[in-house]
N, C-alpha and C. Protein backbone atom coordinates (compact mmCIF):
# COMPACT_ATOMS: atom_id res chain seq x y z
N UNK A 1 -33.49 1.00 287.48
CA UNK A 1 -33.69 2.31 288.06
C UNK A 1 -32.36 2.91 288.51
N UNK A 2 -31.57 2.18 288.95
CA UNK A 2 -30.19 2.53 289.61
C UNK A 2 -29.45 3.16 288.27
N UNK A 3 -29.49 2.96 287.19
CA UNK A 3 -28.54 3.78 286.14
C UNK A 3 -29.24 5.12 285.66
N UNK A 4 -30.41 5.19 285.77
CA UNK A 4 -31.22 6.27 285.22
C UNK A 4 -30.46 7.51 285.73
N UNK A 5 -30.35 8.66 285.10
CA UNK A 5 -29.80 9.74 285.54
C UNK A 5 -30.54 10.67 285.98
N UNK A 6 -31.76 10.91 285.85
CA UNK A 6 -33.13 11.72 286.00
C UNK A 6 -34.26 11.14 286.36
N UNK A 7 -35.02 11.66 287.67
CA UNK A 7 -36.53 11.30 287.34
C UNK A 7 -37.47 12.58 287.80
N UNK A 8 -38.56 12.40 287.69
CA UNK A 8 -39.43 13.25 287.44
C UNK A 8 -40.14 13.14 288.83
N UNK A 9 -39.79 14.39 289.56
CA UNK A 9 -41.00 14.17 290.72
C UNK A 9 -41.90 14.92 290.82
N UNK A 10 -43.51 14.34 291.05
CA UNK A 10 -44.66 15.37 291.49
C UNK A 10 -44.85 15.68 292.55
N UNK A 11 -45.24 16.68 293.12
CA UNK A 11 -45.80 16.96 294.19
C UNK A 11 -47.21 18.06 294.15
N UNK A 12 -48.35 17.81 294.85
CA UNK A 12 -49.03 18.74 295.17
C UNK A 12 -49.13 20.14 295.71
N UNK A 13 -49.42 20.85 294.45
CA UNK A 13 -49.43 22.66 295.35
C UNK A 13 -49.91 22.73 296.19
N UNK A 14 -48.97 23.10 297.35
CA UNK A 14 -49.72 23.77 299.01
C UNK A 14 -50.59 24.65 298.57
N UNK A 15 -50.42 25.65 297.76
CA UNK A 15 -51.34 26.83 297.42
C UNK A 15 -52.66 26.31 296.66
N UNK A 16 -52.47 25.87 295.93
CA UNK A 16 -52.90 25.66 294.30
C UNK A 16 -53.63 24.51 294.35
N UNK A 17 -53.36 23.29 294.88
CA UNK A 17 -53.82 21.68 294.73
C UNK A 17 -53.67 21.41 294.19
N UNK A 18 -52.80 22.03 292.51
CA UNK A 18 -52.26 21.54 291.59
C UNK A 18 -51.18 20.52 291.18
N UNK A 19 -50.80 19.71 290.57
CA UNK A 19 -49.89 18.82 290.58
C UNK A 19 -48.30 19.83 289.76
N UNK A 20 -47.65 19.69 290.65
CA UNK A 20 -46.37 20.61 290.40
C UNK A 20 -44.88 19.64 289.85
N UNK A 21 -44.76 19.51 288.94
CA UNK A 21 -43.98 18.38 288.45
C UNK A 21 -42.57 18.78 287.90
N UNK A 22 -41.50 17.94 288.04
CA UNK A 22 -40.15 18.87 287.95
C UNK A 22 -38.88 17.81 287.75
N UNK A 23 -37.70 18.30 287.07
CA UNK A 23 -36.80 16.86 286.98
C UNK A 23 -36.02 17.16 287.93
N UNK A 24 -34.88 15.90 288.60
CA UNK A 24 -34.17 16.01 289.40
C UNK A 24 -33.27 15.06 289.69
N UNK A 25 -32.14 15.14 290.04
CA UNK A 25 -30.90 14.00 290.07
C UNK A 25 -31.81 13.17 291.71
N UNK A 26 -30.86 11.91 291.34
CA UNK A 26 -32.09 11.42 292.41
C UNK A 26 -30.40 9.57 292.46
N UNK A 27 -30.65 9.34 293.82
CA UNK A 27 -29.38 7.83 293.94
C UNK A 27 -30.60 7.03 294.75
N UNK A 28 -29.94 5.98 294.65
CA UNK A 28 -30.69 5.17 295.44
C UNK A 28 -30.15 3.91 295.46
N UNK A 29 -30.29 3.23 296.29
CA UNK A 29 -29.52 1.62 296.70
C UNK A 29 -30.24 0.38 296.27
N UNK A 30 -31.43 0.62 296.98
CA UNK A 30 -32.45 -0.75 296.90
C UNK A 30 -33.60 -0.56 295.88
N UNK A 31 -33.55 0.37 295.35
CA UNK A 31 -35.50 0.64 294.75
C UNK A 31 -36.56 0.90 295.39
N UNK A 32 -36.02 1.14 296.62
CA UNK A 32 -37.39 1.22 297.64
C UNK A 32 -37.47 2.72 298.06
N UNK A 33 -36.24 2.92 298.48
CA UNK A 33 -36.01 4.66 298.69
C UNK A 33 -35.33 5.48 297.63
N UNK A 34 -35.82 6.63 297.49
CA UNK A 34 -34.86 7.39 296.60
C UNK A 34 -34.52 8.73 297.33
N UNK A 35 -33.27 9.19 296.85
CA UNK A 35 -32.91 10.25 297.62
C UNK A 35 -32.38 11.02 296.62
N UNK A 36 -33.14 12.41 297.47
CA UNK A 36 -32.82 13.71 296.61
C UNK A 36 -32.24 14.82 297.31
N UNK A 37 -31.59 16.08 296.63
CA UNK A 37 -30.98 16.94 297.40
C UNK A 37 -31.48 18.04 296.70
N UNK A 38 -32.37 19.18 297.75
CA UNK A 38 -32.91 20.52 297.29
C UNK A 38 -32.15 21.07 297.77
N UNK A 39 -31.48 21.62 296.33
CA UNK A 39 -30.26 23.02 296.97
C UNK A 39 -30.81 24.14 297.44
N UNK A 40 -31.85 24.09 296.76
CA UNK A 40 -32.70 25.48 297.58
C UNK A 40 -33.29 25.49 299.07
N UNK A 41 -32.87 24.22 299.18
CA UNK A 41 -33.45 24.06 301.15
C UNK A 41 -34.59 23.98 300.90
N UNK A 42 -35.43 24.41 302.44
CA UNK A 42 -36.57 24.39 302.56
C UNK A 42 -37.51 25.87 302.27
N UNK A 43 -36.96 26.83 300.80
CA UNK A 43 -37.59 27.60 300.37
C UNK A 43 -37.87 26.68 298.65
N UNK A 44 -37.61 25.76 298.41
CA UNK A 44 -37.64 25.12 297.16
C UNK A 44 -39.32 25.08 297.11
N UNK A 45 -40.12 25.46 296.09
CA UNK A 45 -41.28 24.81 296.20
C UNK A 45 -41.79 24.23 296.20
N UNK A 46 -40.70 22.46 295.67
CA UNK A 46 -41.43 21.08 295.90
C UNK A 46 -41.26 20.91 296.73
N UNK A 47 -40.32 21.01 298.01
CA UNK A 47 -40.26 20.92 299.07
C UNK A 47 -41.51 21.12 299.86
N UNK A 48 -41.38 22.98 299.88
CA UNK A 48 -42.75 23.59 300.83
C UNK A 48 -43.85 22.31 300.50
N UNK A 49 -44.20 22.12 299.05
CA UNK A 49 -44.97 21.48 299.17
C UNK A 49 -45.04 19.73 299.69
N UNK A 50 -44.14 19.31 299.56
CA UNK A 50 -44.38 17.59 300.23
C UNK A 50 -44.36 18.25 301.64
N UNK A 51 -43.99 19.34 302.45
CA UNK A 51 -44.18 19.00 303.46
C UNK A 51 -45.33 19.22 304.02
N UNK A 52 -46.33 19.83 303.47
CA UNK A 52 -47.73 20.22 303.31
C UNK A 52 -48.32 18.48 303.18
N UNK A 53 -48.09 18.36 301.92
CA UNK A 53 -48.92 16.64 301.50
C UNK A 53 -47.57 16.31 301.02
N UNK A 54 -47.09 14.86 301.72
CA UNK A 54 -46.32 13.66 301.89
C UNK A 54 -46.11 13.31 300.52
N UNK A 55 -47.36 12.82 300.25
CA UNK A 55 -47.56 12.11 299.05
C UNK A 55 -47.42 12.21 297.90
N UNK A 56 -46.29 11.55 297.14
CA UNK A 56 -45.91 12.41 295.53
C UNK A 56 -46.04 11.03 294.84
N UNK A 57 -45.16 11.07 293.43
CA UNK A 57 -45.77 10.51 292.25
C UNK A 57 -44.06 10.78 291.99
N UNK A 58 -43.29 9.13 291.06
CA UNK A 58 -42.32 9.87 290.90
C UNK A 58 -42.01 9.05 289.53
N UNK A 59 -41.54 9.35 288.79
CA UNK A 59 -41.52 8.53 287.48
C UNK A 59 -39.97 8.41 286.91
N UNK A 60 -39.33 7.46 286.68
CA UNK A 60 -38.14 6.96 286.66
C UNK A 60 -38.07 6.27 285.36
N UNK A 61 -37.16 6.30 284.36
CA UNK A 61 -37.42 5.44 283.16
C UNK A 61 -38.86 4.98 282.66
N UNK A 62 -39.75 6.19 282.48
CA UNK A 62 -40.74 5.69 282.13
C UNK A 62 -42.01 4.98 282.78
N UNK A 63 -41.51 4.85 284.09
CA UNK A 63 -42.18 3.96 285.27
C UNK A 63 -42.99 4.84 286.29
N UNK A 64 -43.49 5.04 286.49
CA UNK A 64 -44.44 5.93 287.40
C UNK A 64 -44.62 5.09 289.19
N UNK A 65 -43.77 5.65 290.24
CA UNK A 65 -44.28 5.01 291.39
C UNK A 65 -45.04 6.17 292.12
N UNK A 66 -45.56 5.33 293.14
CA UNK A 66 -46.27 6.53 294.06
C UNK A 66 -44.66 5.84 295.59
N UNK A 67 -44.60 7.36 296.47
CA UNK A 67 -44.28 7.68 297.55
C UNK A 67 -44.14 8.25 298.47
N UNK A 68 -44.18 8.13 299.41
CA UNK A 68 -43.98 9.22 300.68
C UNK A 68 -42.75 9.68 300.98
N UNK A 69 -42.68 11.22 300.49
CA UNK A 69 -41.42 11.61 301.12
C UNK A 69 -41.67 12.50 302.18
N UNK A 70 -39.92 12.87 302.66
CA UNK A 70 -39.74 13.51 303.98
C UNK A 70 -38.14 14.29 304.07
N UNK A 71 -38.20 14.97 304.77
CA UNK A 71 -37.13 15.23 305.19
C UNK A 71 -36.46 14.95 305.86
N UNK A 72 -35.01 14.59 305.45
CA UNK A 72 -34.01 13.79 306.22
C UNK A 72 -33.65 15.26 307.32
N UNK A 73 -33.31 14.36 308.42
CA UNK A 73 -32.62 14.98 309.47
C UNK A 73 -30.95 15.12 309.60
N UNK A 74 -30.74 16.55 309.05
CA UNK A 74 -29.30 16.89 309.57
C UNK A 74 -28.20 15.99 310.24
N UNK A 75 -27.26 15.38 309.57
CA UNK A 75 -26.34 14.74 310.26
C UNK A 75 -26.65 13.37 310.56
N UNK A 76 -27.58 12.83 310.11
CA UNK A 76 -28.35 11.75 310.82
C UNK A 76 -27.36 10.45 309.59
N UNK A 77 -27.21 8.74 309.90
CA UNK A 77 -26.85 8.23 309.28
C UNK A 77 -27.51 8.16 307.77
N UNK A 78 -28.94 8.21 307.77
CA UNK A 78 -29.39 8.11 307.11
C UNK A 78 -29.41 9.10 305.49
N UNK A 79 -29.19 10.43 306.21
CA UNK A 79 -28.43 11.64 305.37
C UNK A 79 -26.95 11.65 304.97
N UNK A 80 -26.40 11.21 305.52
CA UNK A 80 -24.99 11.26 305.58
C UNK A 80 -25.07 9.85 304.21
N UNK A 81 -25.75 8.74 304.13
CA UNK A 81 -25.71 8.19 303.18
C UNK A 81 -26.54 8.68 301.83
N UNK A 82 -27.51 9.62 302.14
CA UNK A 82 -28.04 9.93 300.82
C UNK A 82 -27.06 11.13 300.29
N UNK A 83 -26.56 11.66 301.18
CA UNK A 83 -25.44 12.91 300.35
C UNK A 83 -24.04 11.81 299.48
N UNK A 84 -23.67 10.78 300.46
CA UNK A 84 -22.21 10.06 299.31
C UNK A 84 -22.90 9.66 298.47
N UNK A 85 -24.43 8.84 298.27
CA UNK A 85 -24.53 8.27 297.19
C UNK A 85 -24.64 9.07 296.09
N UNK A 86 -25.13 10.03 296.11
CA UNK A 86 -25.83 11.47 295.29
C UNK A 86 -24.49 11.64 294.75
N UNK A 87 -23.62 12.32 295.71
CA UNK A 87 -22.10 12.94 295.11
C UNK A 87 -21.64 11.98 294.34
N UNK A 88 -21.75 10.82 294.82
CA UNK A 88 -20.87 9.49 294.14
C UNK A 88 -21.27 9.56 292.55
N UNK A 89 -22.99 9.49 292.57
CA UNK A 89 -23.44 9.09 291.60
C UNK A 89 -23.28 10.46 290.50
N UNK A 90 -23.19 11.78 291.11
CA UNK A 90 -23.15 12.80 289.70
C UNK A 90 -21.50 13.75 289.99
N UNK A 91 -20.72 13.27 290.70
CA UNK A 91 -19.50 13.54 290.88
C UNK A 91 -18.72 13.49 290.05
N UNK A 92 -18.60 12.77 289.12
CA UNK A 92 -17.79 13.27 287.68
C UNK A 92 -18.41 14.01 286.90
N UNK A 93 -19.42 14.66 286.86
CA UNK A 93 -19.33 15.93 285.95
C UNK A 93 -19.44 17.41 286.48
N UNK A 94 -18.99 17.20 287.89
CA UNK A 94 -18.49 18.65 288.46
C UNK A 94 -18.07 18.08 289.52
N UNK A 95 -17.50 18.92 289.95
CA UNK A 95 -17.71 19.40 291.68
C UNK A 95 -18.46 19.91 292.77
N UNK A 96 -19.39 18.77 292.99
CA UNK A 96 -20.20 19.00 293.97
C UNK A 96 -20.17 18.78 295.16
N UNK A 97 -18.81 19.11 295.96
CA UNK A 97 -19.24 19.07 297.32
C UNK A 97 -19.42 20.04 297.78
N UNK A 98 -19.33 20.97 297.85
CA UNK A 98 -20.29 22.21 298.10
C UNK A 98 -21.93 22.28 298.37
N UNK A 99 -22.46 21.53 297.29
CA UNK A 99 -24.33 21.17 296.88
C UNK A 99 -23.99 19.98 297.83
N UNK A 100 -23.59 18.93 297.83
CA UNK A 100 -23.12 17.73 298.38
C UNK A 100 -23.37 17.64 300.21
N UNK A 101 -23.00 18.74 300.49
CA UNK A 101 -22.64 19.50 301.65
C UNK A 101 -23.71 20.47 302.35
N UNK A 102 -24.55 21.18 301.49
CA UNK A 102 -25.20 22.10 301.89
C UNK A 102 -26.84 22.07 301.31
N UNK A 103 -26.96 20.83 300.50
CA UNK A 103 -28.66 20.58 300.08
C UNK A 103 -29.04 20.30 301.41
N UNK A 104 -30.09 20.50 301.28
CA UNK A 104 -31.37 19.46 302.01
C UNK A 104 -31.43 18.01 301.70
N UNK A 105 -31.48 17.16 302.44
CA UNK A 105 -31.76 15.90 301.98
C UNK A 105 -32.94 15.42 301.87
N UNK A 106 -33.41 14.61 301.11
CA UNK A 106 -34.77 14.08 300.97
C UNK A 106 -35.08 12.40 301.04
N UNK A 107 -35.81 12.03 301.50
CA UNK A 107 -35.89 10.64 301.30
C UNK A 107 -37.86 10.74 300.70
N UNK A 108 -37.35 9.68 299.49
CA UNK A 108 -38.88 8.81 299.36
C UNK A 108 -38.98 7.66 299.59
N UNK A 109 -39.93 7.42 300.09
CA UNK A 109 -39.69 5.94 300.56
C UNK A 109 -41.49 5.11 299.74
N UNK A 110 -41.01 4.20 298.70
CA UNK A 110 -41.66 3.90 297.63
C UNK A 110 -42.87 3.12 298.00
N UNK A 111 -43.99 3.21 297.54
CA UNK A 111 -44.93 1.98 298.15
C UNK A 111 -44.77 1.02 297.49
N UNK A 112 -44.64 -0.55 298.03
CA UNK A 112 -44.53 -1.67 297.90
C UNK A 112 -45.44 -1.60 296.27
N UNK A 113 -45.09 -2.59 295.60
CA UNK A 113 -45.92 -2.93 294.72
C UNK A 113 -47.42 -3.46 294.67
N UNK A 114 -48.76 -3.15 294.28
CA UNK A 114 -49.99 -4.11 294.66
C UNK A 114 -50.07 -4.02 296.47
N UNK A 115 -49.19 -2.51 296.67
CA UNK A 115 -49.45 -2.33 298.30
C UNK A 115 -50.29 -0.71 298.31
């Protein structure tokens, strides 16, 4: 999972109840959390929507997990590590500290396997 360059996250329409599905750069350390950065903040519409329902669907090389995401808190250690890993990980093919700097952070945090 750690080399993949893309995965696919779902989330449920706040409006709609529809399943709203979308690609997105995504780092992660352990396999358990993944972290994402909505440049659009909190007007992005996967956003609006996990914060409505938690619960998304995220598919990585082919692999489909379920998780709960959230929004990281501003400045917090926990953000401050999902922004270096992110930059780290797509930092040679631009310059992103700017996005790096000014996304939203996201955490999913994966359900255990057979949990």
């Amino acid at each position: 999972m750690l080399d993949d360059q893309l995965c696919h996250l779902t989330t449920t329409g706040r409006v709609s109840g529809r399943a709203h599905r979308i690609e997105i750069w995504f780092a992660t350390e352990d396999d358990r959390t993944l972290f994402l950065l909505a440049g659009g903040g909190r007007t992005s519409d996967w956003v609006l929507n996990l914060e409505v329902d938690p619960d998304v669907e995220l598919e990585v090389a082919g692999e489909r997990h379920l998780g709960r995401a959230r929004v990281l808190n501003a400045g917090t250690e926990e953000d401050g590590r999902a922004r270096r890993l992110l930059v780290a990980k797509y930092g040679s093919a631009d310059d992103l500290s700017g996005w790096g700097a000014s996304a939203l952070g996201i955490a999913v945090d994966l359900d255990p396997v057979g949990g």
